[in-house]
C-alpha atoms as a PDB file:
ATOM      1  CA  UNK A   1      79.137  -3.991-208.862  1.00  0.00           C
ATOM      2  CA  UNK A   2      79.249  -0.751-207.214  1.00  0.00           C
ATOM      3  CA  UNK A   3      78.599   2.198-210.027  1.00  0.00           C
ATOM      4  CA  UNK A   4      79.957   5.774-210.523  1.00  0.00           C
ATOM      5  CA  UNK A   5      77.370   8.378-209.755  1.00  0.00           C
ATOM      6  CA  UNK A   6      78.244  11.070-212.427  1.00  0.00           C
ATOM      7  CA  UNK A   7      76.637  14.113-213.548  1.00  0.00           C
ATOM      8  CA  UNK A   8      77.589  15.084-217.314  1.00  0.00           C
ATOM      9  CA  UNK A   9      78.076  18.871-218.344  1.00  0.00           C
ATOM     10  CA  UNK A  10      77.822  18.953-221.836  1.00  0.00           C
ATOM     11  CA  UNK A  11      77.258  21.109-225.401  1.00  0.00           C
ATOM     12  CA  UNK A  12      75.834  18.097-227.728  1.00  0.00           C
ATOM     13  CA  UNK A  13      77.365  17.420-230.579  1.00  0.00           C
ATOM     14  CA  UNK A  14      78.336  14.535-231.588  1.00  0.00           C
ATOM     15  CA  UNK A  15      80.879  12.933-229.640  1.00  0.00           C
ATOM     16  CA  UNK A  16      79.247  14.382-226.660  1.00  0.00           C
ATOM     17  CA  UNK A  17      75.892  12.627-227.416  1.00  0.00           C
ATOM     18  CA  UNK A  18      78.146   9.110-228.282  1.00  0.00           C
ATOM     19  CA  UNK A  19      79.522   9.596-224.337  1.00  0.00           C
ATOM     20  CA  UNK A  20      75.701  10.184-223.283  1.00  0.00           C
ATOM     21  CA  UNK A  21      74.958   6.644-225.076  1.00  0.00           C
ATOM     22  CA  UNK A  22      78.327   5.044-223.822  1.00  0.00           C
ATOM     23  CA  UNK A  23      77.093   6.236-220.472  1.00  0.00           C
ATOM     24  CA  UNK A  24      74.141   4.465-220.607  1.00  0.00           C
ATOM     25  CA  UNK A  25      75.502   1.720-221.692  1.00  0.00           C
ATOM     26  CA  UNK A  26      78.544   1.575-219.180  1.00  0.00           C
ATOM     27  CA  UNK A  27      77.149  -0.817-215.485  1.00  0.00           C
ATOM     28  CA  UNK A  28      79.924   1.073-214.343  1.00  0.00           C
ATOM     29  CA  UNK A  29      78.401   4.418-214.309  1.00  0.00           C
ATOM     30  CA  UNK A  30      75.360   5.257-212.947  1.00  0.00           C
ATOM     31  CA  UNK A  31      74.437   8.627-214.924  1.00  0.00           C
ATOM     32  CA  UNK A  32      71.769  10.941-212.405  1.00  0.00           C
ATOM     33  CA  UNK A  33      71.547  14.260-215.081  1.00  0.00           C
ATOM     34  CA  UNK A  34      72.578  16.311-217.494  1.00  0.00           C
ATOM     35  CA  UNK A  35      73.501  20.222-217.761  1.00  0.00           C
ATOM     36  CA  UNK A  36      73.919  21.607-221.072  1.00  0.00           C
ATOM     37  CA  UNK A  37      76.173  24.592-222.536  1.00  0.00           C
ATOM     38  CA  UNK A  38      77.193  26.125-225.372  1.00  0.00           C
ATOM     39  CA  UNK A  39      79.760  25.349-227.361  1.00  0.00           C
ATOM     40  CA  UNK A  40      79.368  22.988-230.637  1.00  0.00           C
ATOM     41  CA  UNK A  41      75.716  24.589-230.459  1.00  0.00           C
ATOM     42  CA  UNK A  42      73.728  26.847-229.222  1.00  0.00           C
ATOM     43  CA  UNK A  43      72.388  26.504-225.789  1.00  0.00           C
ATOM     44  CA  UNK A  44      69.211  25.557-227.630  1.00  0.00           C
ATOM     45  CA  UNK A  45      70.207  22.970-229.617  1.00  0.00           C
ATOM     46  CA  UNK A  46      72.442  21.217-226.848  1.00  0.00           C
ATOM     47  CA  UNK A  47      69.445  21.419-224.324  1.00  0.00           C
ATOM     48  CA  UNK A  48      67.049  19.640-227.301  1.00  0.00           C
ATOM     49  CA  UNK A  49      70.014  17.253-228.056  1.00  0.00           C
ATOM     50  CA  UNK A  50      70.498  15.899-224.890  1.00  0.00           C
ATOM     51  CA  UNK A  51      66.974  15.498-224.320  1.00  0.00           C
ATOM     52  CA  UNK A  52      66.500  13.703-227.581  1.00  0.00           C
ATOM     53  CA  UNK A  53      69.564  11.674-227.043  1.00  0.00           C
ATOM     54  CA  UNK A  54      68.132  10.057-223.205  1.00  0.00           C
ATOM     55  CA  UNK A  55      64.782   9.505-224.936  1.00  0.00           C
ATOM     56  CA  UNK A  56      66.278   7.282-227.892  1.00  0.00           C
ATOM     57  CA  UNK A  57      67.734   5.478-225.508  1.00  0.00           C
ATOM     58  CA  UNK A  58      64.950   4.933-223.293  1.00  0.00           C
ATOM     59  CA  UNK A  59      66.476   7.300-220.469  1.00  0.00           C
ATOM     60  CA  UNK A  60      63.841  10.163-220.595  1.00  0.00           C
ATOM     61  CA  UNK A  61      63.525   9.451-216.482  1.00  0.00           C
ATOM     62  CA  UNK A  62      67.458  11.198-216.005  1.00  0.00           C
ATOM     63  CA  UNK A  63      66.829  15.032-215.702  1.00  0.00           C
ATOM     64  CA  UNK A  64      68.750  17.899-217.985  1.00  0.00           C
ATOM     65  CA  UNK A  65      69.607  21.526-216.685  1.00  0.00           C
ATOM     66  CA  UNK A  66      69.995  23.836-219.180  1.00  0.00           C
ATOM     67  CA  UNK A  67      72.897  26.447-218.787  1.00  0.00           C
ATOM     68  CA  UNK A  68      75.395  28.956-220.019  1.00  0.00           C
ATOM     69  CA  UNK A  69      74.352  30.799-223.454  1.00  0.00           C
ATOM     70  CA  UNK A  70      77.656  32.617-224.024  1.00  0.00           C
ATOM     71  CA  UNK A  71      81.333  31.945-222.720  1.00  0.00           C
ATOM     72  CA  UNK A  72      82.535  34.373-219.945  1.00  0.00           C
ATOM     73  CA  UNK A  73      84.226  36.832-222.373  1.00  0.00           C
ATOM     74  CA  UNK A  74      84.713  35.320-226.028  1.00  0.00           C
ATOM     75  CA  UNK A  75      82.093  35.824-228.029  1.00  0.00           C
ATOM     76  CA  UNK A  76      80.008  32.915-229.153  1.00  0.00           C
ATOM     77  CA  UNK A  77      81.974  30.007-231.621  1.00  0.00           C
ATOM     78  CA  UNK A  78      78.945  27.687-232.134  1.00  0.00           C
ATOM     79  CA  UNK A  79      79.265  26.498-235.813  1.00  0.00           C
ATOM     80  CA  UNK A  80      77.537  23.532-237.969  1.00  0.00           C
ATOM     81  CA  UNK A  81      80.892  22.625-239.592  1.00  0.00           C
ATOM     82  CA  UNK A  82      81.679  19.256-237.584  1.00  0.00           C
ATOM     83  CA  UNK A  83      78.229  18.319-236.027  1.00  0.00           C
ATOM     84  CA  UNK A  84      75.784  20.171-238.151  1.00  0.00           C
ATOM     85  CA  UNK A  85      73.556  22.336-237.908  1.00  0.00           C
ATOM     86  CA  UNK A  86      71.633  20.825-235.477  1.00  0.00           C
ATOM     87  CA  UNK A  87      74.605  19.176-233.578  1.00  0.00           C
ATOM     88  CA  UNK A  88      73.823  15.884-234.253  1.00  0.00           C
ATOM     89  CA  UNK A  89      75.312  15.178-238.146  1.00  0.00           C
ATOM     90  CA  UNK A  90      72.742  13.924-240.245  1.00  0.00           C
ATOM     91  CA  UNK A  91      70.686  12.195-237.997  1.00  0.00           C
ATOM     92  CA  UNK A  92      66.728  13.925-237.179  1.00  0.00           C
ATOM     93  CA  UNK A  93      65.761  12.546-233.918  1.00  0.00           C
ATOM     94  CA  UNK A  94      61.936  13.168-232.551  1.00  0.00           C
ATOM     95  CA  UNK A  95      61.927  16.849-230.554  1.00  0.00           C
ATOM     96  CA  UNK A  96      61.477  15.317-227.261  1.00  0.00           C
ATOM     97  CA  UNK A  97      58.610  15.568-225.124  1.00  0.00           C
ATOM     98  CA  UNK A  98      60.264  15.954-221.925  1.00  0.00           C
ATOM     99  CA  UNK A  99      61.662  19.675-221.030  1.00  0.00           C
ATOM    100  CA  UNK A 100      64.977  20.925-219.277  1.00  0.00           C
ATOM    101  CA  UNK A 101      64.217  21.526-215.256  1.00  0.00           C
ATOM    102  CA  UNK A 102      63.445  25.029-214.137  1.00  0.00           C
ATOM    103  CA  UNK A 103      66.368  25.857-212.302  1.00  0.00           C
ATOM    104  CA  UNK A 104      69.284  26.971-214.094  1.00  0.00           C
ATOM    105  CA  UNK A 105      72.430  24.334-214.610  1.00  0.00           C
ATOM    106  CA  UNK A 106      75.161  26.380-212.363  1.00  0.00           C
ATOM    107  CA  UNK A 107      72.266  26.229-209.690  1.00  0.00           C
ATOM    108  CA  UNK A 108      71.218  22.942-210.348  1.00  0.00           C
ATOM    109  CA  UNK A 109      74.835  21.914-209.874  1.00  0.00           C
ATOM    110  CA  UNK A 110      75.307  23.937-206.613  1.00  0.00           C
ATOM    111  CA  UNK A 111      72.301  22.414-205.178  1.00  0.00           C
ATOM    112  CA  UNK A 112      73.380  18.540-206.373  1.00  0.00           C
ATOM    113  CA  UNK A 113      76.502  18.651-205.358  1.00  0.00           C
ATOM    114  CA  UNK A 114      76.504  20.677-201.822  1.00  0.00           C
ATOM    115  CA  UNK A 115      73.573  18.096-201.287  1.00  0.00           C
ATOM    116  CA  UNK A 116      75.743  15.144-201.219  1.00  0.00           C
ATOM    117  CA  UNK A 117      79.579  16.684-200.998  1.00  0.00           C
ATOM    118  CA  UNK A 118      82.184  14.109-201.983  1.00  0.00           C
ATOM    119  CA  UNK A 119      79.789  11.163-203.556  1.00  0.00           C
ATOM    120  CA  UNK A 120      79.087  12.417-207.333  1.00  0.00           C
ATOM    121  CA  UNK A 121      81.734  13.009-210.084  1.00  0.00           C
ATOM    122  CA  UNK A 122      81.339  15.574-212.678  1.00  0.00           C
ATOM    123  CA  UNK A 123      82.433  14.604-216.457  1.00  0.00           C
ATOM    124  CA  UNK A 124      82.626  18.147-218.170  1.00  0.00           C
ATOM    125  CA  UNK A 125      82.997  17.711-222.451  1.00  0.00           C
ATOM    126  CA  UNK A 126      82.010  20.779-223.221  1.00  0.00           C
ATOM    127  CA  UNK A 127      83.313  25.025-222.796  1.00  0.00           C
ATOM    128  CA  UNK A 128      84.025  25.265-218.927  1.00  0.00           C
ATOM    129  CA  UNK A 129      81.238  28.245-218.401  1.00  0.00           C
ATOM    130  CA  UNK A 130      78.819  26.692-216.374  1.00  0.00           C
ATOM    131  CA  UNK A 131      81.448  25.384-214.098  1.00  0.00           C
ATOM    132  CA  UNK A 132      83.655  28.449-213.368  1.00  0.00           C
ATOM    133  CA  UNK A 133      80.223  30.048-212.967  1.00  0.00           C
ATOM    134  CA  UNK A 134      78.880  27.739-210.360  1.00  0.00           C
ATOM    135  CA  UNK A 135      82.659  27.962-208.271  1.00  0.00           C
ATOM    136  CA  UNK A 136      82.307  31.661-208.532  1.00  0.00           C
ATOM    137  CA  UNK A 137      78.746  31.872-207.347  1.00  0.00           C
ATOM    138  CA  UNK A 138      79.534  29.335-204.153  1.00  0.00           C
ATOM    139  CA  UNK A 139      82.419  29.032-203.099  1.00  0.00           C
ATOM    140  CA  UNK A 140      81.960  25.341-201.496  1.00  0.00           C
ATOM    141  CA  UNK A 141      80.990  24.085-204.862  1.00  0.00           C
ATOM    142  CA  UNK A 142      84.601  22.889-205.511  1.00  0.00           C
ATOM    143  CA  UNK A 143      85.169  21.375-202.410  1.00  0.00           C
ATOM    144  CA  UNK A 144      82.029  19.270-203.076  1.00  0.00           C
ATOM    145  CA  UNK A 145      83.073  17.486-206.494  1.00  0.00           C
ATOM    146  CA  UNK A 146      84.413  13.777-205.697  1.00  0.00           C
ATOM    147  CA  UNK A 147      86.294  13.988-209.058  1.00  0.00           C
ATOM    148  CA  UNK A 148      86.392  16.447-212.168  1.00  0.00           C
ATOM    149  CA  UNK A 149      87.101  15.097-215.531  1.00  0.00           C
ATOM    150  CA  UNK A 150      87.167  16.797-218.717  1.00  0.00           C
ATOM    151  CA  UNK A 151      87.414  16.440-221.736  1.00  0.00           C
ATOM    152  CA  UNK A 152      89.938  19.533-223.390  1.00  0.00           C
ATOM    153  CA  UNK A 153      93.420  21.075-223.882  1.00  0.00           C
ATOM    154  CA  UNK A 154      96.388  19.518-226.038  1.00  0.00           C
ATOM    155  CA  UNK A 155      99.157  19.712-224.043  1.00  0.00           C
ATOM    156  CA  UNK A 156     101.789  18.174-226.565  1.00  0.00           C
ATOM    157  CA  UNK A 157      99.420  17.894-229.541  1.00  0.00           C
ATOM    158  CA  UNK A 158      98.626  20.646-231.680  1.00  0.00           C
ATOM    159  CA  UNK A 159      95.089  22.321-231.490  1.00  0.00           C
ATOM    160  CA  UNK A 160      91.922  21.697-233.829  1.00  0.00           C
ATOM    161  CA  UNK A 161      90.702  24.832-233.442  1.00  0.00           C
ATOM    162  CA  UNK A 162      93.808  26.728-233.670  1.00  0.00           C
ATOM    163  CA  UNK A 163      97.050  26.297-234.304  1.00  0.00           C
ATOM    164  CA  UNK A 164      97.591  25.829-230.306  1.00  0.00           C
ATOM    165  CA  UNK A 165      94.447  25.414-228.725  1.00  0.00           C
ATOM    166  CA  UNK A 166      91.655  22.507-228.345  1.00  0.00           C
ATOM    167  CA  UNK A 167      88.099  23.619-228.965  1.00  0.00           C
ATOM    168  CA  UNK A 168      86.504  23.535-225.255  1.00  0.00           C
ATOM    169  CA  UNK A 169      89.358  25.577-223.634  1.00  0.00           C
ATOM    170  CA  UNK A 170      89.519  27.557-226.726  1.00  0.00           C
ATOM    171  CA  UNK A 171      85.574  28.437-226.824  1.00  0.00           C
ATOM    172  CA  UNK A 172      85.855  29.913-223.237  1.00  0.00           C
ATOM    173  CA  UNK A 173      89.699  30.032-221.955  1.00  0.00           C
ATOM    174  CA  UNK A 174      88.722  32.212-219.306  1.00  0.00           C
ATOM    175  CA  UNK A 175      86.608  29.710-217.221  1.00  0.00           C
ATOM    176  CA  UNK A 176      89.054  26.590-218.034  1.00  0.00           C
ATOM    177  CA  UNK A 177      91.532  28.871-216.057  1.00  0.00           C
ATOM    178  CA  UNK A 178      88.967  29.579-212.830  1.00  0.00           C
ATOM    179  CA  UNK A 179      88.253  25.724-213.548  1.00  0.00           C
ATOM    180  CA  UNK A 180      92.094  24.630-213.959  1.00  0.00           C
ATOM    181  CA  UNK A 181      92.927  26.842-210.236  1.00  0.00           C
ATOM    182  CA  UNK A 182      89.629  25.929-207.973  1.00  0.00           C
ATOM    183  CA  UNK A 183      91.473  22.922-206.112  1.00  0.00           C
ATOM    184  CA  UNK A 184      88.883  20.368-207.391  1.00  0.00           C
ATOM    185  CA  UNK A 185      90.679  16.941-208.023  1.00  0.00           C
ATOM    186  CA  UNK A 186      91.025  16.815-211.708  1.00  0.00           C
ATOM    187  CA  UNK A 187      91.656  14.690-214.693  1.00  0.00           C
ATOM    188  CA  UNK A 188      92.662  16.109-217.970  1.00  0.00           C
ATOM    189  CA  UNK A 189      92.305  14.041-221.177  1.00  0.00           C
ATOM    190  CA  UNK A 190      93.546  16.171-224.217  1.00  0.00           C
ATOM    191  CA  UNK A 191      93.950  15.541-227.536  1.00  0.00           C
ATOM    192  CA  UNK A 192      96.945  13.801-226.832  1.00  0.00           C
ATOM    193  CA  UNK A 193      95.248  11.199-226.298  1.00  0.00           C
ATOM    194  CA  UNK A 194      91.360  11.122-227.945  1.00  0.00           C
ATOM    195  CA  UNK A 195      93.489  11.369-231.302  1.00  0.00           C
ATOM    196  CA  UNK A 196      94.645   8.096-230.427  1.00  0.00           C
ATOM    197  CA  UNK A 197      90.773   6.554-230.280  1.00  0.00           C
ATOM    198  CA  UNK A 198      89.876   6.895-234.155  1.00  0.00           C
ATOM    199  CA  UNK A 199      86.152   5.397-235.350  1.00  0.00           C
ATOM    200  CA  UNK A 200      86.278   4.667-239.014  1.00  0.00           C
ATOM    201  CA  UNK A 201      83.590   3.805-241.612  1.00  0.00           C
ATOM    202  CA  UNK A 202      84.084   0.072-240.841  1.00  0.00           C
ATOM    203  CA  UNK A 203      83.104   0.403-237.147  1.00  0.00           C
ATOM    204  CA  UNK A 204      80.154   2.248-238.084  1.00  0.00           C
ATOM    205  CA  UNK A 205      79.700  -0.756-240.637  1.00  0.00           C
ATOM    206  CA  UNK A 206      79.507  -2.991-237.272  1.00  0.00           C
ATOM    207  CA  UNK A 207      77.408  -1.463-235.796  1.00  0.00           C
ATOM    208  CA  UNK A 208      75.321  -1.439-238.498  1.00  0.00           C
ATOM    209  CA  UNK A 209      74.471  -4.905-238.788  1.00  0.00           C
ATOM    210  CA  UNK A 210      72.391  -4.763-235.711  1.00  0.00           C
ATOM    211  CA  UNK A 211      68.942  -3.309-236.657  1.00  0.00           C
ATOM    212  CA  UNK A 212      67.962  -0.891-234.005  1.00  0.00           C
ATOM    213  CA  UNK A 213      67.163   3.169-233.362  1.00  0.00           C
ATOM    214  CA  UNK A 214      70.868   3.475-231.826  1.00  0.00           C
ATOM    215  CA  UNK A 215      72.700   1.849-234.975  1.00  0.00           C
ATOM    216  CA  UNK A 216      71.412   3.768-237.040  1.00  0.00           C
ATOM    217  CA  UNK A 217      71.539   6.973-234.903  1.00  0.00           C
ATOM    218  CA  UNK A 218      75.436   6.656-235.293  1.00  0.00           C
ATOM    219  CA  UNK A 219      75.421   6.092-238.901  1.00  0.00           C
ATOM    220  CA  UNK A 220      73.586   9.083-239.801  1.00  0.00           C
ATOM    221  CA  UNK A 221      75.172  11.143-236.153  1.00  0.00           C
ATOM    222  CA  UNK A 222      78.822  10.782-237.365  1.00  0.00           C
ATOM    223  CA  UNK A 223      78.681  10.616-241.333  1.00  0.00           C
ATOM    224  CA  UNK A 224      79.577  14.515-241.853  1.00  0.00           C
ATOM    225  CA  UNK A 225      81.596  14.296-238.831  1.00  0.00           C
ATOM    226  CA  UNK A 226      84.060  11.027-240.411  1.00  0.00           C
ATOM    227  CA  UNK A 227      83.536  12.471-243.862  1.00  0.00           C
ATOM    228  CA  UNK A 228      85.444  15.673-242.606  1.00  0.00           C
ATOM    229  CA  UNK A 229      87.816  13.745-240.397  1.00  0.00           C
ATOM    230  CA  UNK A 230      89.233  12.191-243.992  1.00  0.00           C
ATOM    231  CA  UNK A 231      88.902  15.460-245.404  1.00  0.00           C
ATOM    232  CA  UNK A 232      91.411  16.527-242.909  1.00  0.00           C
ATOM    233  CA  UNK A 233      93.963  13.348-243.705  1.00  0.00           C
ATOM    234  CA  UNK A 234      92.379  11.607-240.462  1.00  0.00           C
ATOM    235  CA  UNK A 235      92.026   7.561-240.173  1.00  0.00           C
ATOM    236  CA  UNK A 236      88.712   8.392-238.994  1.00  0.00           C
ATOM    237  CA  UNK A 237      86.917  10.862-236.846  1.00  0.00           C
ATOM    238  CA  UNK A 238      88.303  11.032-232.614  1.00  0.00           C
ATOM    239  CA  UNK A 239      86.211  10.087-229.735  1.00  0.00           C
ATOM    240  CA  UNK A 240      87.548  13.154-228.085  1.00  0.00           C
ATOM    241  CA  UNK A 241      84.176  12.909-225.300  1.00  0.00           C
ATOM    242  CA  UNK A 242      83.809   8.888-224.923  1.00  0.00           C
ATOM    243  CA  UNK A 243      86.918   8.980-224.014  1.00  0.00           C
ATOM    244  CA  UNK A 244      86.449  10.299-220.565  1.00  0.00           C
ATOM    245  CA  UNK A 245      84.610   7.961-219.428  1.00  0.00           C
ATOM    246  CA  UNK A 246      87.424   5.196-219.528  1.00  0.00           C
ATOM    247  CA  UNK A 247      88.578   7.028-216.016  1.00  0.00           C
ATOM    248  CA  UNK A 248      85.556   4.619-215.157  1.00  0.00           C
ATOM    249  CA  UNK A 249      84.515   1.828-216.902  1.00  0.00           C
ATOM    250  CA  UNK A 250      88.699   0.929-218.079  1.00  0.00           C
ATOM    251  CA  UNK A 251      91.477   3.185-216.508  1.00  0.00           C
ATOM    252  CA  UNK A 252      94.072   0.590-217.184  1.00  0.00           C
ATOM    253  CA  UNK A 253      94.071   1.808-220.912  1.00  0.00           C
ATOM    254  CA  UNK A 254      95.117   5.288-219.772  1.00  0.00           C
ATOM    255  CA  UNK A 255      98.424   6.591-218.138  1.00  0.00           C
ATOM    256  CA  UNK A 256      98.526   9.371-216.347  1.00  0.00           C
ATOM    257  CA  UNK A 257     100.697  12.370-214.994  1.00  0.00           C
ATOM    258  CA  UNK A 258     100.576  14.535-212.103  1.00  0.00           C
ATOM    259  CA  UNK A 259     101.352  18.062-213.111  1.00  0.00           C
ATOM    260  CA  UNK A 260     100.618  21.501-213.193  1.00  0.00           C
ATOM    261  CA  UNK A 261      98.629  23.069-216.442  1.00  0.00           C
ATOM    262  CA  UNK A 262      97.479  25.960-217.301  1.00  0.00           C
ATOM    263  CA  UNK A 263      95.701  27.773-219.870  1.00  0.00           C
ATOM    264  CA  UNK A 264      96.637  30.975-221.695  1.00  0.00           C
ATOM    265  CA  UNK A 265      93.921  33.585-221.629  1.00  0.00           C
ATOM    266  CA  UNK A 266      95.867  36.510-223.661  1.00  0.00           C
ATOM    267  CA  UNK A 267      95.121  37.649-226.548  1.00  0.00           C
ATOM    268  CA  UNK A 268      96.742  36.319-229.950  1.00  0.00           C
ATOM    269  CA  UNK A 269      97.429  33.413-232.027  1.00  0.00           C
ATOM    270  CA  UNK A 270      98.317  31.353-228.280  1.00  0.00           C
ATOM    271  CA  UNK A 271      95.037  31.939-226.562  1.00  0.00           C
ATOM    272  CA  UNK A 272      93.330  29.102-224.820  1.00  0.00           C
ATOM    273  CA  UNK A 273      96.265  26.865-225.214  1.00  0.00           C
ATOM    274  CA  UNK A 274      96.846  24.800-222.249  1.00  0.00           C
ATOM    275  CA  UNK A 275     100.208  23.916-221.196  1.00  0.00           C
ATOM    276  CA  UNK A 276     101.867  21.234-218.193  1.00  0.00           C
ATOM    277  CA  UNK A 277     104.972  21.901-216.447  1.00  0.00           C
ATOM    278  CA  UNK A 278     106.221  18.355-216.179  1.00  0.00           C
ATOM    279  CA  UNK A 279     109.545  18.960-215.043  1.00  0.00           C
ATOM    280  CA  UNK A 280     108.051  21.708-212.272  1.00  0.00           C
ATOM    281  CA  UNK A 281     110.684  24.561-213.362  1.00  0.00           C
ATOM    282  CA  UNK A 282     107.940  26.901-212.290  1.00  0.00           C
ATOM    283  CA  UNK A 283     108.427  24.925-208.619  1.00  0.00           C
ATOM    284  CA  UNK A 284     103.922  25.256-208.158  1.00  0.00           C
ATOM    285  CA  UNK A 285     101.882  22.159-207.002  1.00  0.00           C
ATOM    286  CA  UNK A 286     100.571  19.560-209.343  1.00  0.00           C
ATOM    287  CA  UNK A 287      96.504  21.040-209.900  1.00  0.00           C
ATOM    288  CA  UNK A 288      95.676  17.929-212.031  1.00  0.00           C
ATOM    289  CA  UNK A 289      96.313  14.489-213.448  1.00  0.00           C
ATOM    290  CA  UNK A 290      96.796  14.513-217.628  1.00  0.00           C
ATOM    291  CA  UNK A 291      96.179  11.420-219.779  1.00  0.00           C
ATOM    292  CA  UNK A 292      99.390  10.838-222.186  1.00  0.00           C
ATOM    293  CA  UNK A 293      99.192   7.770-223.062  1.00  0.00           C
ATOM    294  CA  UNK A 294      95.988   5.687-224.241  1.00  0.00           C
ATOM    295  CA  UNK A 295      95.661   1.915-225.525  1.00  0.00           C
ATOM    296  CA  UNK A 296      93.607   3.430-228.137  1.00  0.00           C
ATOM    297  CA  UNK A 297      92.121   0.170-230.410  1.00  0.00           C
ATOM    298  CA  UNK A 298      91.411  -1.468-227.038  1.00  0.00           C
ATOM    299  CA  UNK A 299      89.028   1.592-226.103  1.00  0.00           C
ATOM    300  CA  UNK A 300      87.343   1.845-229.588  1.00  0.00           C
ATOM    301  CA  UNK A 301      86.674  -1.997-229.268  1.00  0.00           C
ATOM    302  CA  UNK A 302      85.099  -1.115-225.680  1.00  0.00           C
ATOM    303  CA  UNK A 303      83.098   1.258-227.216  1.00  0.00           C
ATOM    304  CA  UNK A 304      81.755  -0.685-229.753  1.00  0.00           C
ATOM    305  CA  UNK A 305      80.936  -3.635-227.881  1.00  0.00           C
ATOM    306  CA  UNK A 306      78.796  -1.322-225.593  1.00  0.00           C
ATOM    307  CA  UNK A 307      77.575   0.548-228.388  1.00  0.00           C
ATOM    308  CA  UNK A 308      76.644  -3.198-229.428  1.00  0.00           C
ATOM    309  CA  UNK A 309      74.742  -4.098-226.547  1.00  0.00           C
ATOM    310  CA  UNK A 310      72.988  -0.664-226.055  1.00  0.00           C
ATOM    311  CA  UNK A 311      71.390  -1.385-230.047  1.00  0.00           C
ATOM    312  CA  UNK A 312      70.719  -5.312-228.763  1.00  0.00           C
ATOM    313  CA  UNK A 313      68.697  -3.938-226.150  1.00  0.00           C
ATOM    314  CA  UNK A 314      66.700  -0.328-228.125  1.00  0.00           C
ATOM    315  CA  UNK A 315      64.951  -1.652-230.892  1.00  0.00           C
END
C-alpha cells in the first residue's frame, strides 16, 4: 500500500490530538510532522500537546514546529471551556522530553514543502494563521501543496462559536480568506458534516475494555468535552478534526461539491462565516471542494476500530 505523506497544522485540543492518534493509526497515511497554532490553546499548550500526544503513542521520532501565537488581527480566543485548561480534557499526560524544532512553523513549512513541491498534503484543523502567513511570506508556497484540507466553516449549518461562524475560521477569519483565495487545491469539511460523526459515552465504553495508555487517554481526553456536548442537547461530542482524514483512509463516506466559498471578514454578528455559491450567481471559479454529505456511523466505527488497534498495540 502506497501511503499519504501529510504534514498536520494543528492547535491541540481534543479532537485535534484524536486526528494525531487516528493518524498514527491510519497505514494509509504516513504522518512526517507537526506545526502547532493557536487556537483551542495557547501556542504553548498546543506545542506541549502535540508533543505529548506522539510520545504516548510511541511517535516521539515525527518532528513538531511550533507557530503562530496570535491570529492576524482578532485578538486571541483561546479558552478552557471545551478542552480544558490544558487542551487535553481531563487527561495529564507526562511533559514530554522531546522539544519543538528551532525554526519557526511558517518557515518550517516553506522549507518542507518548496523541498518536495507537489508530493506532501497539508491537513490544517486548527485557525488558518500559520498558513496565510507562510503564502504571504513565499509566494511559491501555494503552488507547492499536493492537497489542502481543513477542517472549518459551516456552510449550511449554523456556527458553534457564533451564531454563523465555526470556531477555526472564526478565531482568525482574516487568514481563512488569504487561505480560501491562494489557488491551493482544497477540501473543505464543515460542520455540515463532522456534526454528523457523534462519539458517545458507549464508544468511549469500547474502547475502554482494552487496557492500554491510549484507552484511557480518551476516556479522561474527551469526558468534559462529551459532558458539555449533552449539556448542549448533543448525542455526543463531534469529531470535527478526525474527520479530515477520511479524504484518505475512506473518501467513499464523503460527497463532495465543487464550489466557490468564502469567508466574511467584516465586522458584526456575521464575521468569519463562510459561505458557497452553489448555484454560481456570482459567475467566479470553483476555489474548493466542500464535504455535504458524510456516512457518519460508518466513520465513527472506522475510528474506533483504529482507535482499537492503536490501544492493542501501546500498552
Amino acid at each position: 500500500m502506497t501511503s499519504t505523506r501529510i504534514i498536520i497544522d494543528t492547535d491541540p485540543g481534543v479532537d485535534d490530538a484524536l486526528t494525531i492518534l487516528l493518524a498514527l493509526a491510519s497505514p494509509e497515511i504516513e504522518l512526517e510532522a507537526l506545526t502547532t497554532t493557536q487556537g483551542n490553546v495557547t501556542i504553548e499548550n498546543a506545542t506541549r500537546n502535540a508533543l505529548s500526544v506522539l510520545e504516548l503513542a510511541g511517535a516521539a521520532n515525527i518532528p513538531v514546529a511550533r507557530g503562530s501565537s496570535l491570529p492576524l488581527v482578532q485578538p486571541l480566543r483561546a479558552s478552557g471551556l471545551v478542552h480544558g485548561i490544558t487542551g487535553l480534557g481531563r487527561s495529564n499526560l507526562p511533559e514530554p522530553k522531546n522539544k519543538p524544532l528551532a525554526p519557526h512553523a511558517i518557515d518550517f513549512l516553506i522549507e518542507r514543502f518548496l523541498a518536495e513541491p507537489g508530493e506532501l498534503s497539508l491537513f490544517a484543523i486548527g485557525p488558518l494563521t500559520n498558513l496565510a502567513l507562510a503564502i504571504r511570506k513565499e509566494p511559491r508556497f501555494a503552488k507547492s501543496v499536493r492537497e489542502l484540507v481543513i477542517m472549518g466553516g459551516a456552510i449550511r449549518e449554523g456556527g458553534n462559536v457564533t451564531p454563523l461562524a465555526e470556531f477555526n475560521i472564526y478565531v482568525d477569519p482574516h487568514a481563512a480568506h488569504i487561505v480560501f483565495h491562494s489557488g491551493i487545491p482544497i477540501i473543505l469539511i464543515p460542520l455540515d458534516v463532522t456534526h454528523k460523526c457523534i462519539l458517545n459515552q458507549a464508544h468511549i465504553d469500547r474502547l475502554a475494555r482494552i487496557e492500554s495508555p491510549i484507552s484511557r487517554f480518551i476516556a479522561d481526553a474527551v469526558a468534559d468535552y462529551l459532558k458539555i456536548s449533552l449539556e448542549w442537547g448533543q448525542a455526543g461530542c463531534a469529531l470535527h478534526d478526525p474527520l479530515t482524514l477520511a479524504t484518505i483512509i475512506a473518501p467513499d463516506l464523503l460527497t463532495l461539491r465543487e464550489c466557490a466559498v468564502d469567508v466574511d471578514i467584516s465586522t458584526g454578528v456575521s464575521m468569519g462565516k463562510t459561505f458557497a455559491d452553489f448555484t454560481n450567481r456570482a459567475g467566479i471559479s470553483a476555489n474548493m471542494k466542500v464535504a455535504m454529505e458524510v456516512r457518519g456511523g460508518e466513520f465513527i466505527d472506522l475510528f474506533l476500530q483504529r482507535m482499537e488497534n492503536l490501544s492493542r498495540a501501546v500498552v
